[in-house]
C-alpha atoms as a PDB file:
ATOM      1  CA  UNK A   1      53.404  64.409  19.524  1.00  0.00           C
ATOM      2  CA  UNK A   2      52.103  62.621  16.175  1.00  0.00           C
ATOM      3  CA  UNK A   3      53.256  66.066  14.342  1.00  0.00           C
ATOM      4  CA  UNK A   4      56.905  65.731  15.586  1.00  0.00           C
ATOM      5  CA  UNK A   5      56.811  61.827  15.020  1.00  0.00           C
ATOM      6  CA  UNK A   6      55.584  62.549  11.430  1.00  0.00           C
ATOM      7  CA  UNK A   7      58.229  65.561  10.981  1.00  0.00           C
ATOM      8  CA  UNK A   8      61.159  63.285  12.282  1.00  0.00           C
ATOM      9  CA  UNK A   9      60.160  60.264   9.812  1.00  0.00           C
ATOM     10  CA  UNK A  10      59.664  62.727   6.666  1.00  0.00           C
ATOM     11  CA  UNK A  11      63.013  64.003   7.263  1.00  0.00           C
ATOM     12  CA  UNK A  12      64.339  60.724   8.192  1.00  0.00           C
ATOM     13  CA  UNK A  13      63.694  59.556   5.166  1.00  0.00           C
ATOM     14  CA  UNK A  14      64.607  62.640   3.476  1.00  0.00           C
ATOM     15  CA  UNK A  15      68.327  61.896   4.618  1.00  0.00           C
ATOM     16  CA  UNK A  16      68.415  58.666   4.001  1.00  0.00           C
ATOM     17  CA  UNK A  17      67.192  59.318   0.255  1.00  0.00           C
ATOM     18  CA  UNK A  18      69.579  62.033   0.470  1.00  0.00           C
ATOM     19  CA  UNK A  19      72.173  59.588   1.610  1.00  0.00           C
ATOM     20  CA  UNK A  20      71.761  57.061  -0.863  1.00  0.00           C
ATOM     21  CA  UNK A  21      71.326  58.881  -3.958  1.00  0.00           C
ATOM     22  CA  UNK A  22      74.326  61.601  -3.363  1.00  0.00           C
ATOM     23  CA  UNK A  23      76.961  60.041  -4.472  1.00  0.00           C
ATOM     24  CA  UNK A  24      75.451  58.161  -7.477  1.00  0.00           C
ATOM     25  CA  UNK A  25      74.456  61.461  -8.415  1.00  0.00           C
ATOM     26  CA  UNK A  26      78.050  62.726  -8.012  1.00  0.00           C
ATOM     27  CA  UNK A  27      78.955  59.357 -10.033  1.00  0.00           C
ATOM     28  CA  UNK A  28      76.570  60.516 -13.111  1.00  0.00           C
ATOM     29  CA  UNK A  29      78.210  64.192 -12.599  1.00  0.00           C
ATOM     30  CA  UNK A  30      81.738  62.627 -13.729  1.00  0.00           C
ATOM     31  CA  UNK A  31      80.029  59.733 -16.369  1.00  0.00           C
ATOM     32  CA  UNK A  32      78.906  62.506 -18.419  1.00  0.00           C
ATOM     33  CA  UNK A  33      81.908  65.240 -17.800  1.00  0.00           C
ATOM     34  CA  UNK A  34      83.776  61.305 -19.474  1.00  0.00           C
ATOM     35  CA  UNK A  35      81.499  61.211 -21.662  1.00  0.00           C
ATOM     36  CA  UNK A  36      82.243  64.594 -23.372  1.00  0.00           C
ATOM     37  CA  UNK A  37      86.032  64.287 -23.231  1.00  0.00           C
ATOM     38  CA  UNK A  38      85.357  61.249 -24.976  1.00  0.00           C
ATOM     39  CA  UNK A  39      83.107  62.934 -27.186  1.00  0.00           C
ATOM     40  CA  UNK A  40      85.802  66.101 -28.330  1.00  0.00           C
ATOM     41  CA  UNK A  41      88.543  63.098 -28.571  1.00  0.00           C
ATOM     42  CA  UNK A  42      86.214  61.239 -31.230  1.00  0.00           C
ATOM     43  CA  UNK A  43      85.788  64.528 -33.091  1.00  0.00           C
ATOM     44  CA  UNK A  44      89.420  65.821 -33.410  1.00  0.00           C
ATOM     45  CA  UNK A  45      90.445  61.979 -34.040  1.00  0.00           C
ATOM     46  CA  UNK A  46      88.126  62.086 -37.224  1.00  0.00           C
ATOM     47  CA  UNK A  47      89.679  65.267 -38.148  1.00  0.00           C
ATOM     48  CA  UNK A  48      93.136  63.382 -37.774  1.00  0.00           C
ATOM     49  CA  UNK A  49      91.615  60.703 -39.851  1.00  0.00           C
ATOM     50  CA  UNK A  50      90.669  63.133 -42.721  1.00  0.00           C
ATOM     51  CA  UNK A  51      94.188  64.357 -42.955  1.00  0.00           C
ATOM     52  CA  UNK A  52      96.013  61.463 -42.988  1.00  0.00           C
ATOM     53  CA  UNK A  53      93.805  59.961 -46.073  1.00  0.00           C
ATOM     54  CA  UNK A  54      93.951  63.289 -47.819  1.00  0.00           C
ATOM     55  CA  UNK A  55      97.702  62.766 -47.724  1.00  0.00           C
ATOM     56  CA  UNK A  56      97.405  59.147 -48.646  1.00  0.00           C
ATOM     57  CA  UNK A  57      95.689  59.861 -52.021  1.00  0.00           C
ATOM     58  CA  UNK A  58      98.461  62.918 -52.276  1.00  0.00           C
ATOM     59  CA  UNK A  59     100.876  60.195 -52.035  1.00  0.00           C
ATOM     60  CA  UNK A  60      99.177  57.857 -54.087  1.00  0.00           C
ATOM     61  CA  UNK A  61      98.790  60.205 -56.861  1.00  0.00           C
ATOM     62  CA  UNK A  62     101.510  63.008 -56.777  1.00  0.00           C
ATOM     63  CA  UNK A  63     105.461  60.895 -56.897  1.00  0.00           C
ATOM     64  CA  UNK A  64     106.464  64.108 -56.484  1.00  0.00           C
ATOM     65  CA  UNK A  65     105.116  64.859 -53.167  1.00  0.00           C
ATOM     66  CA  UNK A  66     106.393  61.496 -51.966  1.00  0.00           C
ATOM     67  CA  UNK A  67     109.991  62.839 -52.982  1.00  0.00           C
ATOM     68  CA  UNK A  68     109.315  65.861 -51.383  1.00  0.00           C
ATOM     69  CA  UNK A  69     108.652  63.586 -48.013  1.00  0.00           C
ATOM     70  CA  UNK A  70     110.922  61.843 -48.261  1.00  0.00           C
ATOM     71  CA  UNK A  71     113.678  64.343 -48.820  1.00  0.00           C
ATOM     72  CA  UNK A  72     112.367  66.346 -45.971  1.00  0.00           C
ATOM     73  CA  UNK A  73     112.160  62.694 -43.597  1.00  0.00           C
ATOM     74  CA  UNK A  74     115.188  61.083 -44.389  1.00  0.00           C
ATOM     75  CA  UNK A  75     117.388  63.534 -45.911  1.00  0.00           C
ATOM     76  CA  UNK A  76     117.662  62.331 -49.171  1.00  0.00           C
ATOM     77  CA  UNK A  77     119.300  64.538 -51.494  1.00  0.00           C
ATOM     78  CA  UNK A  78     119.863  64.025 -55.450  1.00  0.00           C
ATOM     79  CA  UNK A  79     123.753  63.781 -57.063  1.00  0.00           C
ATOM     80  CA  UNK A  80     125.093  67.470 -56.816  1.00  0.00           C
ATOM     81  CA  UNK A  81     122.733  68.980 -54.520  1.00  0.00           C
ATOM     82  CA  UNK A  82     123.721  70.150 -51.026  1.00  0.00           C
ATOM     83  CA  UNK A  83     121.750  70.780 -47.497  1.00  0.00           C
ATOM     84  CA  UNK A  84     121.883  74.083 -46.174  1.00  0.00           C
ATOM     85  CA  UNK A  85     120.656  74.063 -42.578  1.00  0.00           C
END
């Protein structure tokens, strides 16, 4: 009898460890699956970040880029020229 009694408390307790850590396992599972998303987001935001201030110093330092923008956002054309679309 002390052999069962001793099997049925080991795995008593093996459930209730079982229980009780399970889903804060499953909880870690999706912290770190956040974690990389979050971690891919940071690295192609930095990459966005890198473009835009190349093309700040463009603009900074080329007027003629800046035209070029701002023909191309707002349509802008000079006296005598004519959009073709």
């Amino acid at each position: 009898m002390t052999g069962k009694k001793l099997i049925f408390w080991v795995v008593g307790i093996i459930v209730l460890l079982a229980v009780m850590f399970l889903p804060k396992f499953f909880e870690l599972k999706k912290l770190r699956e956040a974690n990389e998303n979050i971690k891919k987001r940071i690295i192609l935001l930095k990459e966005d970040n890198t473009a835009l201030a190349e093309e700040l110093d463009r603009m900074q330092e080329d007027p003629a880029y800046v035209e070029k923008k701002a023909r191309q956002k707002l349509g802008i054309v000079k006296k005598g020229e004519y959009i073709y679309e």
